[in-house]
Protein backbone atom coordinates (compact mmCIF):
# COMPACT_ATOMS: atom_id res chain seq x y z
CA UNK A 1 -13.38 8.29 -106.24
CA UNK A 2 -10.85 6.72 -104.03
CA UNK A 3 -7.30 6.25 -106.20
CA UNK A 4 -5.77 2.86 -104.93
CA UNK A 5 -2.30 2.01 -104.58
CA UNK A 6 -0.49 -0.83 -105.31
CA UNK A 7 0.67 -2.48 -102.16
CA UNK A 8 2.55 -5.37 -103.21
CA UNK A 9 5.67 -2.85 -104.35
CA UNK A 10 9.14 -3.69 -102.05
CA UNK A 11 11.98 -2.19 -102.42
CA UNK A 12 15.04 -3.76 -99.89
CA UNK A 13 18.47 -1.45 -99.74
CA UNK A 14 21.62 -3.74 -98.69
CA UNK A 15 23.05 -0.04 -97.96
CA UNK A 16 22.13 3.46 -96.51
CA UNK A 17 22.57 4.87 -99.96
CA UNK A 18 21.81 8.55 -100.61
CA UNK A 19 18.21 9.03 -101.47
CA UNK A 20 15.48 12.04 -102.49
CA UNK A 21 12.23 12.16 -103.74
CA UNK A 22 11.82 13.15 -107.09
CA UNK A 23 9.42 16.19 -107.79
CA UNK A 24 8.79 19.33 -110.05
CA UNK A 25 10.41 22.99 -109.77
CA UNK A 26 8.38 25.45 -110.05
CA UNK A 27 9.58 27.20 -113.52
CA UNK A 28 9.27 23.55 -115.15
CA UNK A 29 5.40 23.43 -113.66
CA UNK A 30 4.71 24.96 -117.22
CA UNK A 31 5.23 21.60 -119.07
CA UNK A 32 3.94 19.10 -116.47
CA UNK A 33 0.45 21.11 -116.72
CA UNK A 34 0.16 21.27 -120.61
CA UNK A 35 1.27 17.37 -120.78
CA UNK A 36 -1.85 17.08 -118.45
CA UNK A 37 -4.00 19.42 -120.72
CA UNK A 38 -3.65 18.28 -123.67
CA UNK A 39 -3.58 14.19 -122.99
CA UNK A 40 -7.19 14.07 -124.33
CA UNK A 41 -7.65 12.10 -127.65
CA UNK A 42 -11.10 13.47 -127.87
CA UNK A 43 -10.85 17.35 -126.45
CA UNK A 44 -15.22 17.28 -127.38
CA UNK A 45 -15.60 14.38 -124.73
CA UNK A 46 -13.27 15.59 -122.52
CA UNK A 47 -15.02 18.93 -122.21
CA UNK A 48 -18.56 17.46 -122.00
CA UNK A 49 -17.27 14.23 -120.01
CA UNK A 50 -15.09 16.13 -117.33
CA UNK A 51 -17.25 19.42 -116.38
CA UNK A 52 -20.57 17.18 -116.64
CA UNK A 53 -18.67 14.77 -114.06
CA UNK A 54 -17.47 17.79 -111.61
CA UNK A 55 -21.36 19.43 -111.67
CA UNK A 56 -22.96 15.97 -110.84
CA UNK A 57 -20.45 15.35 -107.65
CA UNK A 58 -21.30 19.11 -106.49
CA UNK A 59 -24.59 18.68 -106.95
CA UNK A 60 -24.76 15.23 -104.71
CA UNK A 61 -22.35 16.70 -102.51
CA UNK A 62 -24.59 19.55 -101.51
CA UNK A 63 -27.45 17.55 -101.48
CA UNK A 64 -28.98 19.38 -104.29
CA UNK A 65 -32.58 18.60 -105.20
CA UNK A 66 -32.35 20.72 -108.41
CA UNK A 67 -30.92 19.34 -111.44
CA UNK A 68 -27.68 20.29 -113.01
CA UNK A 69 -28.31 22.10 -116.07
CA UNK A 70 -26.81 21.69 -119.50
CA UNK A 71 -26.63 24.39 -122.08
CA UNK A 72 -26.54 22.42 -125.69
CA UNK A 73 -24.45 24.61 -128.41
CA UNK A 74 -26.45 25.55 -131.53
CA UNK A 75 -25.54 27.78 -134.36
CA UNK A 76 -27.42 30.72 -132.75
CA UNK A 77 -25.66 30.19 -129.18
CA UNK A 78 -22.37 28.60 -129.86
CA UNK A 79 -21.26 27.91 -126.34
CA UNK A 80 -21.30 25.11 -124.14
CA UNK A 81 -22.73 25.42 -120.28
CA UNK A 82 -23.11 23.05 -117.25
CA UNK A 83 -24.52 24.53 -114.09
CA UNK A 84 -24.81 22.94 -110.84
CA UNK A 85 -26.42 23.82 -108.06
CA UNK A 86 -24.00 22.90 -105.14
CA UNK A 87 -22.21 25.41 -103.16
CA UNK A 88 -20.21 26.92 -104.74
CA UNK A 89 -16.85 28.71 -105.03
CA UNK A 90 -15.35 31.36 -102.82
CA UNK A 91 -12.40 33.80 -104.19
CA UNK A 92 -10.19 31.60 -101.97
CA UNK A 93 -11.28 28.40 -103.42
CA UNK A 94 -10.66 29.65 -106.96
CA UNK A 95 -7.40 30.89 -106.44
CA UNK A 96 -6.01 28.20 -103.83
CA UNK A 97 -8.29 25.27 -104.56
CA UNK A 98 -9.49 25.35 -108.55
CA UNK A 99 -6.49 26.81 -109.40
CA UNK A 100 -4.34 23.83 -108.49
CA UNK A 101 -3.14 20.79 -110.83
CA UNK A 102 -3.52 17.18 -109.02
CA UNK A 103 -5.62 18.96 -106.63
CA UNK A 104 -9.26 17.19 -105.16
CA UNK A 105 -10.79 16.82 -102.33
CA UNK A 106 -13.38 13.59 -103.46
CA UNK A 107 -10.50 10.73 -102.90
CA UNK A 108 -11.95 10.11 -99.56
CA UNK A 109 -14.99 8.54 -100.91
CA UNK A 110 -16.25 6.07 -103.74
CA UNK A 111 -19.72 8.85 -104.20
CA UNK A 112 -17.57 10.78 -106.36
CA UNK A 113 -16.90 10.41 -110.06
CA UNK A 114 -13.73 12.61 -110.18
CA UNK A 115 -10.64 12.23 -107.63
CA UNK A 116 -7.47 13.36 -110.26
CA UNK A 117 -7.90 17.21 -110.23
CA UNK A 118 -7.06 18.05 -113.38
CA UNK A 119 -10.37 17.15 -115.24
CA UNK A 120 -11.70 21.01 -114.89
CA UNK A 121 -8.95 21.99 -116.86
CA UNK A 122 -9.85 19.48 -119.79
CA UNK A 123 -11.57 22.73 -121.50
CA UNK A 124 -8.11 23.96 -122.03
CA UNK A 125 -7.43 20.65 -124.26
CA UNK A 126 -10.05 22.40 -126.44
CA UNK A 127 -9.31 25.87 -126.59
CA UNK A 128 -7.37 28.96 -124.78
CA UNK A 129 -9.81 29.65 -121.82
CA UNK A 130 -13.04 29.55 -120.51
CA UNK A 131 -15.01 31.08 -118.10
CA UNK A 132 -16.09 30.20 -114.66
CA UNK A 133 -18.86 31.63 -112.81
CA UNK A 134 -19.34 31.41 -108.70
CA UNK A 135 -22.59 31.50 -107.41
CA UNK A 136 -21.29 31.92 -103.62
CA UNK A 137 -22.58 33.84 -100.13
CA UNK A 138 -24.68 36.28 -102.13
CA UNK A 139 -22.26 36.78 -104.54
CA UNK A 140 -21.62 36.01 -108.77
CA UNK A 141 -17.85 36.23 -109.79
CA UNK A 142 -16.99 35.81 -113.30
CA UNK A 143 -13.47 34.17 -113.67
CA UNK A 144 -11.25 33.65 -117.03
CA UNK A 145 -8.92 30.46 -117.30
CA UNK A 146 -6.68 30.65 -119.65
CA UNK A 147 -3.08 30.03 -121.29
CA UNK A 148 -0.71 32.62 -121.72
CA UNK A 149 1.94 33.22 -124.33
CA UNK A 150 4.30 31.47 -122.16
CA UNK A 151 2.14 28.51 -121.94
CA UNK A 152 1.26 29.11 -118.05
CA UNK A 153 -1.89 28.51 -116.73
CA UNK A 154 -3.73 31.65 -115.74
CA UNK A 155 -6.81 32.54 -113.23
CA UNK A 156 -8.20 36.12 -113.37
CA UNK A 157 -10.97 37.48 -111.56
CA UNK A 158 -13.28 39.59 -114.32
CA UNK A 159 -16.32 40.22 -112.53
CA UNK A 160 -18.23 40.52 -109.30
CA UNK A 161 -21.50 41.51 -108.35
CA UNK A 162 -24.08 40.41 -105.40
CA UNK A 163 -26.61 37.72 -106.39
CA UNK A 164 -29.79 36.06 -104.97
CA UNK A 165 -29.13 33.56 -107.54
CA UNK A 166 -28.35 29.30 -106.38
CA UNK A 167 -25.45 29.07 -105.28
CA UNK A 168 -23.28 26.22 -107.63
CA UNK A 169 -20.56 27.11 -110.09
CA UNK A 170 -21.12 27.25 -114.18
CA UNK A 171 -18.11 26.81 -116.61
CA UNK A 172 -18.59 27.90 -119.85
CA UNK A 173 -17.14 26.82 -122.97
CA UNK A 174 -17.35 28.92 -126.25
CA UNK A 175 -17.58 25.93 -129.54
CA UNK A 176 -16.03 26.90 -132.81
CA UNK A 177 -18.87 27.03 -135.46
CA UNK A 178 -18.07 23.99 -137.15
CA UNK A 179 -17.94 22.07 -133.96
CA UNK A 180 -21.56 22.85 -133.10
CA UNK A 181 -23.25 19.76 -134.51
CA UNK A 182 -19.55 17.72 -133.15
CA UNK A 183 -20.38 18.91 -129.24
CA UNK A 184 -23.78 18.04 -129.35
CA UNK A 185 -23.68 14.79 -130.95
CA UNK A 186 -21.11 14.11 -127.89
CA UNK A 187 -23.91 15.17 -125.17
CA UNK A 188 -26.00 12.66 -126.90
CA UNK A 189 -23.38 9.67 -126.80
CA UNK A 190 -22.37 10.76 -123.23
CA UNK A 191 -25.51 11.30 -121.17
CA UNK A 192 -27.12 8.11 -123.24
CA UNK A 193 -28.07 5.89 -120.47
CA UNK A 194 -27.60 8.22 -117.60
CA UNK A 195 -30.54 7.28 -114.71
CA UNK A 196 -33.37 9.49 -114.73
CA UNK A 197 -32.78 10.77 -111.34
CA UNK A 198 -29.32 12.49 -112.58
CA UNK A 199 -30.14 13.02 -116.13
CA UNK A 200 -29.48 16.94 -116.63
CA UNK A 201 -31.90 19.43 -117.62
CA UNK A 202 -30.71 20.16 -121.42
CA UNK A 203 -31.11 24.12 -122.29
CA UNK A 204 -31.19 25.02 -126.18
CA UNK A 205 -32.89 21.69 -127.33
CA UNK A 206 -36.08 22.45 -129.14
CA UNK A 207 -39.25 20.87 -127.15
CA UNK A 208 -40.33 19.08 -130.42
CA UNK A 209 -36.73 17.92 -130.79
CA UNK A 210 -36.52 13.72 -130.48
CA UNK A 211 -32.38 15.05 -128.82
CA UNK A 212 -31.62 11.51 -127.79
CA UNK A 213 -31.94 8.07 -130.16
CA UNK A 214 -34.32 5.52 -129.07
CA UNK A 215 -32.63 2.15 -127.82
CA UNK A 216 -34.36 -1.62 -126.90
CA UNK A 217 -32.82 -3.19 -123.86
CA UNK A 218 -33.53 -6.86 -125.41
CA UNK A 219 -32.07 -8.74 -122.30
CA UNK A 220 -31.18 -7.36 -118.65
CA UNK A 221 -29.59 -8.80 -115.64
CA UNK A 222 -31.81 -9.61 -112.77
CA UNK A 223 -30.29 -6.67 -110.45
CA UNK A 224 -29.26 -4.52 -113.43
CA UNK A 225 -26.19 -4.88 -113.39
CA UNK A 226 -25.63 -5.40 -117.08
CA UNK A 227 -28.02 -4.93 -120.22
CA UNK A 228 -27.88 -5.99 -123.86
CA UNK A 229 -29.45 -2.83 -126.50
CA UNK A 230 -30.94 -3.70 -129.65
CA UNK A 231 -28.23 -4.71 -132.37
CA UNK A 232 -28.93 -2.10 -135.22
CA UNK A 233 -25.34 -2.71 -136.85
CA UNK A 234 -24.21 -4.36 -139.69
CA UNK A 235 -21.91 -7.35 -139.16
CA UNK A 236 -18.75 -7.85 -141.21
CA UNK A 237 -16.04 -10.44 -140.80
CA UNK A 238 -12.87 -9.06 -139.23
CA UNK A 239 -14.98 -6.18 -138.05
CA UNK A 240 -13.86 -4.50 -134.34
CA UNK A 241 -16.67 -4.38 -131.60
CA UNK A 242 -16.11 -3.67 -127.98
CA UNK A 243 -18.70 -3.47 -124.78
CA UNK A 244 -18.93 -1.11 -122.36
CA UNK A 245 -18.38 -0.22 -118.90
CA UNK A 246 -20.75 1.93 -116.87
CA UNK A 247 -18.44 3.26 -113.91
CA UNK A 248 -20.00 6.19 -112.09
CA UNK A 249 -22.77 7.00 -114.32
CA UNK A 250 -19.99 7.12 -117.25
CA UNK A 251 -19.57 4.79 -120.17
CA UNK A 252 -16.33 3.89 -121.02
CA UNK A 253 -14.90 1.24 -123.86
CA UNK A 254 -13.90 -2.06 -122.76
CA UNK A 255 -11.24 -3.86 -124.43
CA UNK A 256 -11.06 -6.90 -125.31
CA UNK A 257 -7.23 -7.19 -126.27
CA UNK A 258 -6.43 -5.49 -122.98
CA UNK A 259 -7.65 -8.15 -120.61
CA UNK A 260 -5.38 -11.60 -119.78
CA UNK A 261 -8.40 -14.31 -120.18
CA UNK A 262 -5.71 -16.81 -119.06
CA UNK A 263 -6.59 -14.85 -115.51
CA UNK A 264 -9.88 -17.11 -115.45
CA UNK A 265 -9.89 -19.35 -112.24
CA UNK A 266 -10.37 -22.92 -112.79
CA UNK A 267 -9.53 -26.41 -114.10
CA UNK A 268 -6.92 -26.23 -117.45
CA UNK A 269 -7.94 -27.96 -120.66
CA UNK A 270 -10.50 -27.83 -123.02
CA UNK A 271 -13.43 -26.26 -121.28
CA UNK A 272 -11.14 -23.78 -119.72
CA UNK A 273 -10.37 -22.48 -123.04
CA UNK A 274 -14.00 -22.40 -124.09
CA UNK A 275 -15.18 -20.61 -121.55
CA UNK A 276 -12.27 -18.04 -121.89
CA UNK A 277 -13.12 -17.95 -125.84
CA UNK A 278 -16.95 -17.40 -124.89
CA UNK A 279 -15.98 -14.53 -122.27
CA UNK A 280 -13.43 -12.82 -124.48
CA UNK A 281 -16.49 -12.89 -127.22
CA UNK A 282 -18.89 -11.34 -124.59
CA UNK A 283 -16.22 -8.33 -123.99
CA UNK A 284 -16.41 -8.01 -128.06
CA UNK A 285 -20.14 -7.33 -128.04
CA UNK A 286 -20.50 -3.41 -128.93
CA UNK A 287 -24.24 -3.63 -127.49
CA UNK A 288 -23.62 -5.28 -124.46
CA UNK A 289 -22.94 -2.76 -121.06
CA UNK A 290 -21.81 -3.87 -117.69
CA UNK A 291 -22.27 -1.99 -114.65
CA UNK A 292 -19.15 -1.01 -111.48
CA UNK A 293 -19.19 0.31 -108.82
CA UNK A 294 -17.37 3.92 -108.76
CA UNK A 295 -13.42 2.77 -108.29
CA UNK A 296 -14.51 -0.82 -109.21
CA UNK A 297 -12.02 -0.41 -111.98
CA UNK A 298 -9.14 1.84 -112.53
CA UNK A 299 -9.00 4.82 -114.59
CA UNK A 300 -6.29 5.94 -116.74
CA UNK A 301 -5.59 9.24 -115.50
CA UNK A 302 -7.18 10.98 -118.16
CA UNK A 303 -10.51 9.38 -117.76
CA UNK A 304 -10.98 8.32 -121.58
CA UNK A 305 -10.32 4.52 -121.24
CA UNK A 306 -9.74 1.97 -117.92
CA UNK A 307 -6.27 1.30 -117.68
CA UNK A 308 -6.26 -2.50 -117.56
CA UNK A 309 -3.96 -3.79 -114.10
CA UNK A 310 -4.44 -7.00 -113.17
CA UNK A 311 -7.30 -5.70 -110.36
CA UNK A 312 -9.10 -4.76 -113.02
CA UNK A 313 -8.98 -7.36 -115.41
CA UNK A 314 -10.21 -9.74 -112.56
CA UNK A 315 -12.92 -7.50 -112.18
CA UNK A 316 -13.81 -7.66 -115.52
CA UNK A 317 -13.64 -11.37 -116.08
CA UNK A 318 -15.62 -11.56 -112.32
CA UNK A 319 -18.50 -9.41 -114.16
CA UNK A 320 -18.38 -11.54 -117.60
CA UNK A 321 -18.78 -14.86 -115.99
CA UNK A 322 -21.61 -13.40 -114.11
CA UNK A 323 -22.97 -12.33 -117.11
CA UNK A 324 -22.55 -15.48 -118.76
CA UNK A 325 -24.24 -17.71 -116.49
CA UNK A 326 -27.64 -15.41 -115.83
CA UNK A 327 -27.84 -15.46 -120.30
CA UNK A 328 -27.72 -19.25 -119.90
CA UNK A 329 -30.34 -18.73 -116.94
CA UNK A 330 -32.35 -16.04 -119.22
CA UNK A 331 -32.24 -19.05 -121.53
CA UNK A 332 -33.81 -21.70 -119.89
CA UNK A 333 -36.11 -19.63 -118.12
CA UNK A 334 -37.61 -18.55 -121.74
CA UNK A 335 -38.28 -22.21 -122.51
CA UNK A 336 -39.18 -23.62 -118.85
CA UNK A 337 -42.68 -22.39 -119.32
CA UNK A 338 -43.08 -24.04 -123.17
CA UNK A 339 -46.34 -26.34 -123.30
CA UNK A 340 -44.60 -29.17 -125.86
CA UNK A 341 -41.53 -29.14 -127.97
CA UNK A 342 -42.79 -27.59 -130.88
CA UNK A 343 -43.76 -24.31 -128.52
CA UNK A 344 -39.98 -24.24 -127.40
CA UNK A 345 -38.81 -24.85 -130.63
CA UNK A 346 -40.70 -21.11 -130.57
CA UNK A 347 -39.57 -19.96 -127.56
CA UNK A 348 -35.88 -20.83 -129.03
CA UNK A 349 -35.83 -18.97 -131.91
CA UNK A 350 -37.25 -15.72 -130.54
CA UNK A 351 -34.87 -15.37 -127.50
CA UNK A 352 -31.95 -16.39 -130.51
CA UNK A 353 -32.91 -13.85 -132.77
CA UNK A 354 -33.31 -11.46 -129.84
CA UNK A 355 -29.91 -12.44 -129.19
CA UNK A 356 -26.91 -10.06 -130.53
CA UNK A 357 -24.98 -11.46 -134.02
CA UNK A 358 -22.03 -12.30 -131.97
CA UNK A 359 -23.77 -13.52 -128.79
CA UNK A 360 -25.90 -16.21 -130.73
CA UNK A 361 -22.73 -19.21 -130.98
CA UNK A 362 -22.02 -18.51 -127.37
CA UNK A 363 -25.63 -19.34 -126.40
CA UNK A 364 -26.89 -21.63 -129.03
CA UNK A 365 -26.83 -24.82 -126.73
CA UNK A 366 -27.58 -23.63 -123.47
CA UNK A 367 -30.96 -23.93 -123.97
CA UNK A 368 -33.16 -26.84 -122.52
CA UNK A 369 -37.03 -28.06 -122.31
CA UNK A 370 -37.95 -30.64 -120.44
CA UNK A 371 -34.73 -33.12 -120.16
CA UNK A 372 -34.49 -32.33 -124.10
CA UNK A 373 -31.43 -30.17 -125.45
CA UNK A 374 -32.84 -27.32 -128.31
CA UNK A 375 -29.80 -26.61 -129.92
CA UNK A 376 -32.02 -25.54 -133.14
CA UNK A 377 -34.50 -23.97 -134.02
CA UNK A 378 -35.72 -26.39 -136.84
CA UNK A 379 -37.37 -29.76 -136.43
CA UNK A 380 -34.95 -32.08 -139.23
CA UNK A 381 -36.28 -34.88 -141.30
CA UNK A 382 -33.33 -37.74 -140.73
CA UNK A 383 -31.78 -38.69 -143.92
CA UNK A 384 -32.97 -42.20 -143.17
CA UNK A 385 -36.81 -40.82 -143.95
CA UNK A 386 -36.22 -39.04 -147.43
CA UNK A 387 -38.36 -42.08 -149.21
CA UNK A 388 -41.29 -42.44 -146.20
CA UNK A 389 -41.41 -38.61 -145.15
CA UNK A 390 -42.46 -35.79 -147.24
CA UNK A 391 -42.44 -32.26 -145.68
CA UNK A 392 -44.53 -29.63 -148.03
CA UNK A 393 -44.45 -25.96 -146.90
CA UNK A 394 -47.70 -24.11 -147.95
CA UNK A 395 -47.15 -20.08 -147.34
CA UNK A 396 -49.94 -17.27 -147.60
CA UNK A 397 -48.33 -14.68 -150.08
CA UNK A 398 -49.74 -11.62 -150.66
CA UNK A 399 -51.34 -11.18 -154.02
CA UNK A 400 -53.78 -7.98 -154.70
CA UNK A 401 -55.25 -9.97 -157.45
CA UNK A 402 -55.99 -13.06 -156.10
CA UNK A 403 -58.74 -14.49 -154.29
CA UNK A 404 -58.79 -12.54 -150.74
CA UNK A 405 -55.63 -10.75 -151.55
CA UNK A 406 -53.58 -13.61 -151.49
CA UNK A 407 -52.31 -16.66 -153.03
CA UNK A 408 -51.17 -19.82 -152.05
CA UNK A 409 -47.55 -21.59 -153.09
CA UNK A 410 -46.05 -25.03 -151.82
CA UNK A 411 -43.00 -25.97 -151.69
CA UNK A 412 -40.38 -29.32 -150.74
CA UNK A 413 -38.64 -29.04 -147.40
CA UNK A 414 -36.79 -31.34 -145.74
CA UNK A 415 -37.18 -29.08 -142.20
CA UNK A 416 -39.72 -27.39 -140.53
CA UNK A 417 -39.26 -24.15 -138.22
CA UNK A 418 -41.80 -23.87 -135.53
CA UNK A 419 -43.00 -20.19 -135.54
CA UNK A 420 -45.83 -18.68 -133.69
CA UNK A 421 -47.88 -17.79 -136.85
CA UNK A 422 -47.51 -21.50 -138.10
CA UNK A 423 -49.16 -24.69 -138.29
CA UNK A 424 -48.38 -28.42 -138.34
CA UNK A 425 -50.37 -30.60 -140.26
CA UNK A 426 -50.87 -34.19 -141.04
CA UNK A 427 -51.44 -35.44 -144.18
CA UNK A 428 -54.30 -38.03 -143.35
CA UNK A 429 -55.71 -38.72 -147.54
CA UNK A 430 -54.02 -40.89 -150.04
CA UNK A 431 -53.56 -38.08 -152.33
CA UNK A 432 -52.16 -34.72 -151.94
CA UNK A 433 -55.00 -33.57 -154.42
CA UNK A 434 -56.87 -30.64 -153.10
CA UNK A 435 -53.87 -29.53 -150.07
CA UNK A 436 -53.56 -26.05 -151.60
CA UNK A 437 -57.30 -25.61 -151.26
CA UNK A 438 -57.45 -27.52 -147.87
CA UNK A 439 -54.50 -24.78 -147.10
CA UNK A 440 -56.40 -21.45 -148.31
CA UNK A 441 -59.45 -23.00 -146.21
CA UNK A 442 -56.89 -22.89 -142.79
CA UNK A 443 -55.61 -19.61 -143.73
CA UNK A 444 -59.21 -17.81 -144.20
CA UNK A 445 -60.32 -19.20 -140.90
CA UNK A 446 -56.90 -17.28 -139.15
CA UNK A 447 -55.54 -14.25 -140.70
CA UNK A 448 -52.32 -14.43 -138.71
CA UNK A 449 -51.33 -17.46 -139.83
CA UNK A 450 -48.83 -17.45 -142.29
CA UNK A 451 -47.58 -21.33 -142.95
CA UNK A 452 -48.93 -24.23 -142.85
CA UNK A 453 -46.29 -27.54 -142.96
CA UNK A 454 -47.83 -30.63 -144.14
């Protein structure tokens, strides 16, 4: 991942002062590299998120056709594995390349996920050492990393032995026993909606085992660039719900609170501030992800959470207009096909309910059939009717004892919600004598129907 620069920074001497760059000594290196080490909130994630990250860019970097294989810990093999299958380490890569804080060699290009150099360290946030293993020229070396008593960071060669193996490289991470169940729920989280094509291969999941929860993808944008997942949560007022953003195959939370909404271009005044309302709602939608481009967005250095500049707040608000408008577009499309009111009345209420909690005030009146604006899903008997218009709901309930397993009960309404399994009917006698009967009649002759409004 290219790291940009901020060019706009100027800095005008009136005099030839004395100057120097500042920089590190070598017997203070010590404290610079466990700051680094240990800035990880979530030393699990960092682990899976950082050496996953670093196998996938060797792997597409060699042009590997193999997948990159990850070993899950389980009680009976407590250790966490990812293997790729690019080219490799030699000794002098270890020791002059790997073994080097800040170092990387993927800030030439945006095909890379990593670009800090200090992200295959992140098992170190975790524990003591790990190992790495070098598949590389017919040859496997086994290396330890580790911290010593003085709190320096250590690389010693422990093994080596010719191979006909791949060549790639495979860190591996021993997990604590209670942490077992902790690591793998993370591969779960992490790898979630990874594409197909760079999903891993997972070693130590059982072939019976269901390893990763099933999700809905209830609305999409046309090239894919953003998706909305079932909403299986329970809502709450005051509650805290962020989205997501998918950079580089990676998921990462996006905040709300962090992002300047007064950045939106346009006219001041009222429908300025809705729209900014309505977008800053969007960014609060836990089940809604949007997809950048690798170095679309900066990264706070240790890759947990963006860190919100202005570039990337633009970028943000860019993506949640676009968002925005192709819902409202979603929208209309679901009703543009609708053969008479009452079917988009339908039509409304499915795509609404379909709709996330928090998504369904943004979106409630951007729907539109035929020059008409459905801003509900009900059809309302005006006040001015309450003496001339009487709405009776008749609804099949199931009843083991009654006639055909059901029974029929009625009810006053003063609205009526169109609904696929439903029926409008007109009263056409004098006397409502004999509906519930004309009702059962309607409901034997269709199974799936389930009211009848008369």
């Amino acid at each position: 991942m290219i790291i940009t620069q901020e060019k706009s920074k100027r800095v005008v001497q009136s005099h030839d002062f004395d100057s120097v760059n500042c920089t590190i000594d070598a017997e203070d290196m010590r404290y610079v590299a466990s700051l680094l080490r240990n800035n990880y909130s979530n030393p699990a994630l960092a682990v899976v998120r950082e050496i996953s990250a670093n196998a996938l860019d060797a792997n597409m970097e060699a042009g590997s056709s193999r997948k990159v294989e990850v070993t899950v810990p389980s009680q009976l093999n407590a250790h966490f594995v990812v293997r790729d299958f690019g080219g490799g380490l030699s000794p002098e890569d270890v020791f002059g390349l790997y073994s080097k804080y800040g170092k990387s060699t993927k800030r030439t290009s945006n095909n890379y996920i990593g670009a800090f150099g200090i992200g295959k360290f992140a098992p170190l946030s975790y524990g003591d050492n790990f190992t790495v293993v070098s598949y590389h020229g017919g040859v496997k070396t086994s290396y330890n990393v580790f911290v010593n008593e003085d709190d320096d960071t250590k690389i010693v060669k422990l093994h080596e032995e010719a191979s006909d193996a791949p060549t790639g490289l495979s860190v591996e991470v021993a997990v604590a026993d209670e942490d077992v169940d902790t690591f793998r729920d993370v591969v779960k989280t992490f790898f979630r909606f990874f594409p197909e094509k760079d999903m891993p291969k997972f070693i130590g999941v059982g072939e019976d085992e269901k390893f990763f929860e099933d999700y809905e993808v209830i609305m999409e944008g046309k090239d894919k660039g953003w998706f909305i997942i079932e909403d299986k949560m329970e809502h709450h007022w005051g509650s805290h719900h962020e989205s997501h953003a998918i950079m580089g195959r990676v998921h990462y939370p996006l905040s709300a609170g962090s992002v300047n909404f007064d950045l939106l271009e346009g006219d001041d005044g009222e429908e300025s501030d809705i729209s900014a309302d309505h977008l800053r709602q969007l960014a609060s939608q836990q089940n809604l992800y949007i997809r950048f481009d690798i170095g679309e967005l900066k990264l706070h250095h240790s890759r947990e959470s963006l860190e919100y500049n202005k570039h990337t707040q633009k970028e943000i608000l860019k993506a949640l207009k676009k968002v925005r408008v192709e819902i409202e577009e979603i929208a209309k499309e679901k009703l543009g096909d609708a053969e008479d009111l009452w079917d988009a009345k339908v039509k409304y209420a499915q795509v609404l309910n379909a709709l996330p909690y928090g998504l369904k005030s943004i979106f409630r009146d951007s729907f539109e059939w035929d020059g008409i604006k459905i801003n509900s899903p009900s059809i309302d008997r005006s006040y001015h009717f309450q003496d001339t218009v009487t709405i009776r709901e008749y609804r099949k309930s199931k009843d083991a004892d009654a006639t055909n397993g059901f029974k029929v009960t009625s009810s006053q309404s003063t609205k009526i919600y169109p609904q696929v399994n439903s029926l409008l009917a007109i009263q056409d006698l004098k006397t409502t004598y004999g509906n519930s009967l004309r009702a059962r009649t309607l409901f034997n002759d269709d199974e799936d129907l389930e009211v009848i409004y008369c």
